[in-house]
N, C-alpha and C. Protein backbone atom coordinates (compact mmCIF):
# COMPACT_ATOMS: atom_id res chain seq x y z
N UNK A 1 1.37 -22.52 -8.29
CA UNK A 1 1.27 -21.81 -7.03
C UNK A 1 1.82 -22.64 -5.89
N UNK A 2 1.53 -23.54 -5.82
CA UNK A 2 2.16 -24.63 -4.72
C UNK A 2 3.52 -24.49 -5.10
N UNK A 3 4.49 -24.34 -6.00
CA UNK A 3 6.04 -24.22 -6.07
C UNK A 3 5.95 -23.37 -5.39
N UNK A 4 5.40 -21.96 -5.78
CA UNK A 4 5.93 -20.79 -4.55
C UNK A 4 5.44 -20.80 -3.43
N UNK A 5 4.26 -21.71 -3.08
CA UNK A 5 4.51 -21.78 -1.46
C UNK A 5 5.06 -22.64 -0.63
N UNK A 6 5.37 -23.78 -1.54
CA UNK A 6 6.72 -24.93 -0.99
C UNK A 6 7.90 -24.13 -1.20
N UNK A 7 8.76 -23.76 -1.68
CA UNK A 7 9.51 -22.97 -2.33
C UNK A 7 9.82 -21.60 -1.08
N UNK A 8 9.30 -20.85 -0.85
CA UNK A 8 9.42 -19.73 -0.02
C UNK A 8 8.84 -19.65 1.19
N UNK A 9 8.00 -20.75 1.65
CA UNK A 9 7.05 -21.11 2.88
C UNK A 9 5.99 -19.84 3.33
N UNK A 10 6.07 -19.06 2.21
CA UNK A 10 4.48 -17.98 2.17
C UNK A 10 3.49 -18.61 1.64
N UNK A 11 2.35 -17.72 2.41
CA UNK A 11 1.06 -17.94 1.91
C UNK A 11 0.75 -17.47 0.48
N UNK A 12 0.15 -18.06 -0.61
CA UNK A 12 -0.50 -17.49 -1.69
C UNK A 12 -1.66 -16.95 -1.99
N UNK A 13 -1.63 -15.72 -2.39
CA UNK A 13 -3.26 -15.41 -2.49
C UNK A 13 -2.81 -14.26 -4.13
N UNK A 14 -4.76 -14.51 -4.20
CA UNK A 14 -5.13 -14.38 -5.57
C UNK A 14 -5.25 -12.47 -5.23
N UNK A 15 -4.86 -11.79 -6.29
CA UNK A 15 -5.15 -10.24 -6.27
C UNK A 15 -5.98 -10.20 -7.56
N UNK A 16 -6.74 -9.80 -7.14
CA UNK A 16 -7.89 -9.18 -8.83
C UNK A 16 -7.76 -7.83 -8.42
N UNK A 17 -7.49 -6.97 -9.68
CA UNK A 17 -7.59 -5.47 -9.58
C UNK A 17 -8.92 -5.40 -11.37
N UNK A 18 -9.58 -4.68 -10.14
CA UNK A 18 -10.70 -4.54 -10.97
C UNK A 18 -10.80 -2.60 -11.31
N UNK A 19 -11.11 -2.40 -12.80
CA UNK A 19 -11.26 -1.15 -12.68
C UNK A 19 -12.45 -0.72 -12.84
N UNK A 20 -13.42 -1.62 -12.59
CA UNK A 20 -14.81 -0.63 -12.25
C UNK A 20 -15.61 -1.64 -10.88
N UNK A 21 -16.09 -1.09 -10.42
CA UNK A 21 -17.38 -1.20 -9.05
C UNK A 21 -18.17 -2.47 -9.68
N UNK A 22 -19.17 -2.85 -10.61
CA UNK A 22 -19.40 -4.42 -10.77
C UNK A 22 -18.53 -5.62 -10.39
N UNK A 23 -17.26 -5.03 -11.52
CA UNK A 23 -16.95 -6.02 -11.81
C UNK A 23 -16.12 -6.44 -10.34
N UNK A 24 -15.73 -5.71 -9.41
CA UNK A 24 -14.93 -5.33 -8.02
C UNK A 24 -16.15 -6.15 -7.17
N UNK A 25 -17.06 -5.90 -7.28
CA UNK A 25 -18.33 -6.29 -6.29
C UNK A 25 -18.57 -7.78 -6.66
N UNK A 26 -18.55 -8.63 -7.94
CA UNK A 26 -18.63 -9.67 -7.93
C UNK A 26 -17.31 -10.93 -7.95
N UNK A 27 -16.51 -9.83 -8.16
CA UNK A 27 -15.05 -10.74 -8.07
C UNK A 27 -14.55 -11.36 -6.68
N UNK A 28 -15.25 -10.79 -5.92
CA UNK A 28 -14.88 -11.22 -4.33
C UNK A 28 -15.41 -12.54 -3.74
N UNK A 29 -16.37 -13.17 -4.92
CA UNK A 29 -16.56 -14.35 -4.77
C UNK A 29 -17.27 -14.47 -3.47
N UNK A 30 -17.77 -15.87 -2.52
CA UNK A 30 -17.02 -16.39 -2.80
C UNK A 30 -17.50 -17.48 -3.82
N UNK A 31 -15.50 -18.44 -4.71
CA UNK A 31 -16.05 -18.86 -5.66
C UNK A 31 -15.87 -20.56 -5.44
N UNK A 32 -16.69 -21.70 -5.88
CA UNK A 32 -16.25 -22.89 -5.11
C UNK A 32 -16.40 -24.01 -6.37
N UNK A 33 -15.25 -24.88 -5.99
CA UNK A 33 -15.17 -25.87 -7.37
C UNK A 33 -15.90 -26.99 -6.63
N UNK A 34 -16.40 -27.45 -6.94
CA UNK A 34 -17.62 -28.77 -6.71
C UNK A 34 -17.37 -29.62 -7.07
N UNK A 35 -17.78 -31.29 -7.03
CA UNK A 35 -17.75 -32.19 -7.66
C UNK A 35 -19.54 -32.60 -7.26
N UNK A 36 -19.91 -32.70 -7.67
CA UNK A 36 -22.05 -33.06 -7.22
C UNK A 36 -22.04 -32.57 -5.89
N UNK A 37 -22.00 -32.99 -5.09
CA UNK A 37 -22.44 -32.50 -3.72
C UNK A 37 -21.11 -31.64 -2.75
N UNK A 38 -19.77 -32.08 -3.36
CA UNK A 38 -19.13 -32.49 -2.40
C UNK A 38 -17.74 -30.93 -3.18
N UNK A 39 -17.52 -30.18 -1.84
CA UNK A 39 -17.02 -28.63 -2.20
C UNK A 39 -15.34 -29.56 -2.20
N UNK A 40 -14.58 -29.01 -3.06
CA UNK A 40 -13.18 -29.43 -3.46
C UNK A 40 -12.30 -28.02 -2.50
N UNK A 41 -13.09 -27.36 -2.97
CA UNK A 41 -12.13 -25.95 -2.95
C UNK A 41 -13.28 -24.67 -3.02
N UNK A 42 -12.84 -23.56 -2.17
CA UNK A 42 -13.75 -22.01 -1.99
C UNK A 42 -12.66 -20.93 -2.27
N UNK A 43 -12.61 -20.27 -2.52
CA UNK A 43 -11.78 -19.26 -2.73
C UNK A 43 -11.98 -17.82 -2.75
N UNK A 44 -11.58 -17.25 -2.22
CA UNK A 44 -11.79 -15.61 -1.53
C UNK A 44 -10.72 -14.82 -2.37
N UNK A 45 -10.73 -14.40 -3.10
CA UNK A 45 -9.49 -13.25 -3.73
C UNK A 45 -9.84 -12.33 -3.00
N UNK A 46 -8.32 -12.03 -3.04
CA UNK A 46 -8.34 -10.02 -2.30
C UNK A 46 -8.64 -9.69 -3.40
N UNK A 47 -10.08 -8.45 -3.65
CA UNK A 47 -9.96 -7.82 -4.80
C UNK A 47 -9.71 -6.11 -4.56
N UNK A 48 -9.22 -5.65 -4.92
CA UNK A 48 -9.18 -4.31 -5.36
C UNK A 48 -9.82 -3.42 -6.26
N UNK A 49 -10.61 -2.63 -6.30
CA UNK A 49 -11.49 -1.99 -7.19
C UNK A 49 -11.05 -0.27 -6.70
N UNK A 50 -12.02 0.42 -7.50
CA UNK A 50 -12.19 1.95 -7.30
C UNK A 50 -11.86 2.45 -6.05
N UNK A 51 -12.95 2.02 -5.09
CA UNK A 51 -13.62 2.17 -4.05
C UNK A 51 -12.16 1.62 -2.82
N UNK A 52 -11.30 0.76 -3.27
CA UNK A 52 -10.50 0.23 -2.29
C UNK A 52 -9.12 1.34 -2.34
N UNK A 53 -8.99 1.71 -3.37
CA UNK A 53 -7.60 2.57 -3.79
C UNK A 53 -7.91 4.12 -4.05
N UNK A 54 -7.07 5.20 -3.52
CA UNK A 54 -7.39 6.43 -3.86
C UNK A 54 -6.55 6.61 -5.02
N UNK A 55 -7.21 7.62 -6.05
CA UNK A 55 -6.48 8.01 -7.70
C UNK A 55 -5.06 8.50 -6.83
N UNK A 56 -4.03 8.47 -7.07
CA UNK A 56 -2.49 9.14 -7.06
C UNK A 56 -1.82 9.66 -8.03
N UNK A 57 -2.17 10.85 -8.06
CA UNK A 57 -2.02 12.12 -9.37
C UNK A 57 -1.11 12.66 -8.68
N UNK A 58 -0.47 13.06 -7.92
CA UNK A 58 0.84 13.99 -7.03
C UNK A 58 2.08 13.19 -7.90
N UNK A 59 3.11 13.69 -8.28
CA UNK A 59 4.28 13.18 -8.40
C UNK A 59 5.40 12.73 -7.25
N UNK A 60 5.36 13.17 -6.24
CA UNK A 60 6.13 12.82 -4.95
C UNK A 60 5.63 11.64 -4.33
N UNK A 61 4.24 11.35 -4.64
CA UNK A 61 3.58 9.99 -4.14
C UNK A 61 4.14 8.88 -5.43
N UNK A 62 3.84 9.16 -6.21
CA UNK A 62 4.52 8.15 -6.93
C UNK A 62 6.25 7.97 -6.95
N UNK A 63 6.81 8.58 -6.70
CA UNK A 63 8.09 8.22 -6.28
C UNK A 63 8.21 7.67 -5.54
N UNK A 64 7.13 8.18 -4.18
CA UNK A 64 7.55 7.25 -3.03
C UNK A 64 7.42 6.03 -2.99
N UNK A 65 5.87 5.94 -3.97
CA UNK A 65 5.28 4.91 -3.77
C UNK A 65 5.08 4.05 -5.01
N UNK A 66 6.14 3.47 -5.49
CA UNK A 66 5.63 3.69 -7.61
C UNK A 66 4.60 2.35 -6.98
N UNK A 67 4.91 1.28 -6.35
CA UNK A 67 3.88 -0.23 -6.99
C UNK A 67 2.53 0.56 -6.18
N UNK A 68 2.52 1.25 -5.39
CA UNK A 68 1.18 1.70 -5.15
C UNK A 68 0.53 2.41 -6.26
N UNK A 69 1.18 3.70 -6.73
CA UNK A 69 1.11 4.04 -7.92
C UNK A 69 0.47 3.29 -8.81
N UNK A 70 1.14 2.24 -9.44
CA UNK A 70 0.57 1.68 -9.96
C UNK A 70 -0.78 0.85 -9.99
N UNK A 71 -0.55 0.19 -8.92
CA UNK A 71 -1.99 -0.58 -8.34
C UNK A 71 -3.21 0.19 -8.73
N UNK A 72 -2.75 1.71 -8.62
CA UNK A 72 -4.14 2.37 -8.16
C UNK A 72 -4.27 3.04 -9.53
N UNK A 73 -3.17 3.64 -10.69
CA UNK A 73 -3.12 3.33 -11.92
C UNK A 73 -4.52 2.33 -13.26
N UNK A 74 -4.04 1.01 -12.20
CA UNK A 74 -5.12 0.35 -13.42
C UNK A 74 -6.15 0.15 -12.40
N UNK A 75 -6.62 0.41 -11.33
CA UNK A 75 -7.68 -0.12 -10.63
C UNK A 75 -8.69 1.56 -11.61
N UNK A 76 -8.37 2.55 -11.65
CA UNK A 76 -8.96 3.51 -11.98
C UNK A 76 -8.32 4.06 -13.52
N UNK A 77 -8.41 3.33 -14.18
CA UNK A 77 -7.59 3.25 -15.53
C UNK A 77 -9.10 3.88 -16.55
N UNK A 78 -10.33 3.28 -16.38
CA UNK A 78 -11.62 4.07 -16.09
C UNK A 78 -11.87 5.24 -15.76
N UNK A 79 -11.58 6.33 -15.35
CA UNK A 79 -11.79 7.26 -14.59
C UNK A 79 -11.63 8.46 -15.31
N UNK A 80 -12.47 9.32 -15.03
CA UNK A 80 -12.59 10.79 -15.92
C UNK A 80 -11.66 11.84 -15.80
């Protein structure tokens, strides 16, 4: 991850696409690497779940929009 943000001078961040509501609700962390007392690192993922993405069943939306499409695809990959 540090190549692509030395490399392109963007920020990196973590995407979790979750396809159910638990697992969406606890993935948001936050999550922190420790050494005994002393925090190294905390980390916040953007997560995506159910609840963040609407289903996109129209065919004209997915043209417009295929990576949305998709996103919202496996976030509700679950779904009745």
């Amino acid at each position: 991850m540090a190549h692509l943000h030395v490399s392109y001078r963007l920020p990196v961040l973590l995407l979790v696409l979750c396809p159910n509501r638990p697992t969406a609700t606890w993935a948001v962390g936050p999550f922190e690497s420790r050494i005994a007392n002393w925090t190294s690192q905390t980390l916040h993922p953007l997560v995506l779940g159910p609840d963040d993405l609407p289903e996109i069943t129209d065919e004209p939306t997915v043209i417009r929009q295929p990576v949305l499409a998709t996103l919202a695809a496996i976030v509700h990959n679950e779904s009745e």
